[in-house]
C-alpha atoms as a PDB file:
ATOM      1  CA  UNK A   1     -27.622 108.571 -52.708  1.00  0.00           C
ATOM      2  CA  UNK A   2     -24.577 106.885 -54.281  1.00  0.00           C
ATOM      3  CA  UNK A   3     -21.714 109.155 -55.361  1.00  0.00           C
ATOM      4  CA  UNK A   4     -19.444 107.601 -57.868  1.00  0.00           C
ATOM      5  CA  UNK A   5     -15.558 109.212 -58.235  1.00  0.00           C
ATOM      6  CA  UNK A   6     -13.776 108.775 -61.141  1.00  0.00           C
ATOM      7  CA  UNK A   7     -10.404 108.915 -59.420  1.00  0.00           C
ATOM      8  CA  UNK A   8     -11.830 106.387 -56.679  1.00  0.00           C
ATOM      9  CA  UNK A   9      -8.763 103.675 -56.050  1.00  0.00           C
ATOM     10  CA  UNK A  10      -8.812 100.690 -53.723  1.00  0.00           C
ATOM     11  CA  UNK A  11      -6.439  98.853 -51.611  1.00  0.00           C
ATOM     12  CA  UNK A  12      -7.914  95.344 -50.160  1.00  0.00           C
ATOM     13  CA  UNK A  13      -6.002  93.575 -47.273  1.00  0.00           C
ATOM     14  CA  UNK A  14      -6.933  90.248 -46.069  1.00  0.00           C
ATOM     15  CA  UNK A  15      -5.535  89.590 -42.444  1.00  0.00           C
ATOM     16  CA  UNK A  16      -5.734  86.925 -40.069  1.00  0.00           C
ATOM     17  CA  UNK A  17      -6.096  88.278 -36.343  1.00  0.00           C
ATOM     18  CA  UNK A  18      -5.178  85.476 -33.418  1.00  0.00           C
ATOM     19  CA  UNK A  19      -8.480  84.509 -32.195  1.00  0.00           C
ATOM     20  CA  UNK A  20      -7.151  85.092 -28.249  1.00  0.00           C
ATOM     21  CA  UNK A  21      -6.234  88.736 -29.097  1.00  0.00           C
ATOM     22  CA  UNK A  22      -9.268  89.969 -31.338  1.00  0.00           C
ATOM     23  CA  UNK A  23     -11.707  91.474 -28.356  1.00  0.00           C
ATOM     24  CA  UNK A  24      -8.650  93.288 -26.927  1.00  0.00           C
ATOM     25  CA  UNK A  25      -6.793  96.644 -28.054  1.00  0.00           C
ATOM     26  CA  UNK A  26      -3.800  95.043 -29.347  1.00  0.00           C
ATOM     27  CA  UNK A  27      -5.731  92.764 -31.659  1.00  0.00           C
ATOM     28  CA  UNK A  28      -3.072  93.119 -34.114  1.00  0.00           C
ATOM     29  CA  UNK A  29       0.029  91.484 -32.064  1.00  0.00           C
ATOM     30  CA  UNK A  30       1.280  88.839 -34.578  1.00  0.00           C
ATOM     31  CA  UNK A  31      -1.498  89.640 -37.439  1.00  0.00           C
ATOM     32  CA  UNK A  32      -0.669  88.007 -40.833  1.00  0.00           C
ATOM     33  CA  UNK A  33      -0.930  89.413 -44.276  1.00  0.00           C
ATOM     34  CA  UNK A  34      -2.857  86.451 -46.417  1.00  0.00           C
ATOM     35  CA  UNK A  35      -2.911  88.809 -49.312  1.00  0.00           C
ATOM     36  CA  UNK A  36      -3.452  92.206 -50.684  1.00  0.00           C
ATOM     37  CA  UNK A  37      -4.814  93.860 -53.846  1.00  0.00           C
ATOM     38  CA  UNK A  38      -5.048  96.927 -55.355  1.00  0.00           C
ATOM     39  CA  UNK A  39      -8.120  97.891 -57.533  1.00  0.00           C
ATOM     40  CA  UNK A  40      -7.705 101.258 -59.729  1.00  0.00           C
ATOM     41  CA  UNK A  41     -11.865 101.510 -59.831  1.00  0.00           C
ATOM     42  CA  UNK A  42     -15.183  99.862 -58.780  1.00  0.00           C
ATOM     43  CA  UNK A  43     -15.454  97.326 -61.339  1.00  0.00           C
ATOM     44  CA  UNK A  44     -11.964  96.278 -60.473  1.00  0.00           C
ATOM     45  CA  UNK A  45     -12.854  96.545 -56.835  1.00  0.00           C
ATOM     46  CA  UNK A  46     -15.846  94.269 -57.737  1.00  0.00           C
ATOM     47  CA  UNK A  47     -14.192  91.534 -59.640  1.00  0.00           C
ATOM     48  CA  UNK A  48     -11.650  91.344 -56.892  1.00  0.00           C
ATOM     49  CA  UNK A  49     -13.639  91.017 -53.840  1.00  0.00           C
ATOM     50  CA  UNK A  50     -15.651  88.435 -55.953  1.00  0.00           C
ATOM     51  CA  UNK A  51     -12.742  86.214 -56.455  1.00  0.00           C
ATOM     52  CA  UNK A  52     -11.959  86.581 -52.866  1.00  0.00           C
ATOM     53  CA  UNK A  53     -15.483  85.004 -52.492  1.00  0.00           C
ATOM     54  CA  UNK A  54     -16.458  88.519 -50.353  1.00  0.00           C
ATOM     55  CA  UNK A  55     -20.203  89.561 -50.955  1.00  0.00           C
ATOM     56  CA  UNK A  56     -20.081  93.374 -51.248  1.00  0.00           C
ATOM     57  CA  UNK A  57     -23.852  93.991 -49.514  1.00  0.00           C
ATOM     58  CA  UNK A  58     -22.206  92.472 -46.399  1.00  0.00           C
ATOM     59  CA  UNK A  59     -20.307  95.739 -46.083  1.00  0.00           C
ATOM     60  CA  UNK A  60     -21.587  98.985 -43.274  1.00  0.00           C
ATOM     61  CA  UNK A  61     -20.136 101.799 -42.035  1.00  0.00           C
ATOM     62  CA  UNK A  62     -17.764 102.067 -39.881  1.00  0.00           C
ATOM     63  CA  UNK A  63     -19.993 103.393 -37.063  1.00  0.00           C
ATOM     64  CA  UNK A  64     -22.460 100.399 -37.730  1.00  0.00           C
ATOM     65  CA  UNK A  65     -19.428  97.577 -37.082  1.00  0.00           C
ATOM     66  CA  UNK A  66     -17.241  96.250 -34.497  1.00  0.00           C
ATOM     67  CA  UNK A  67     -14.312  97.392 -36.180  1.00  0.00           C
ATOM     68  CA  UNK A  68     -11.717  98.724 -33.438  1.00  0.00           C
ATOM     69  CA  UNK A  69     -10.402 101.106 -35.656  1.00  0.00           C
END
């Protein structure tokens, strides 16, 4: 089931994490903002992540990654 919200907004962050520091806990130390966007709904969201060259089916949850956070 997909639930769509009307008010839905985005905020996309594109970081780059030192390679030495990623597998530890502070995988942030000396992370760098490559750029940012902000989307106001899911086409926007969509058109952005495309120009980024991201393919949205490549996304899980959170539980189902190796996201630290």
């Amino acid at each position: 089931m997909v639930r769509s919200d009307a008010e839905r907004s985005f905020r996309l962050e594109d970081w780059e994490y030192d390679r030495e520091r990623v597998d530890g806990f502070d995988y942030d130390i000396d992370a760098v903002l490559i750029e940012f966007a902000d989307a106001p709904d899911e086409s926007e969201l969509s058109r952005v992540l495309n120009a980024w060259g991201v393919q949205p089916g490549l996304f899980v949850y959170p539980w189902e990654s190796d996201d630290p956070r």
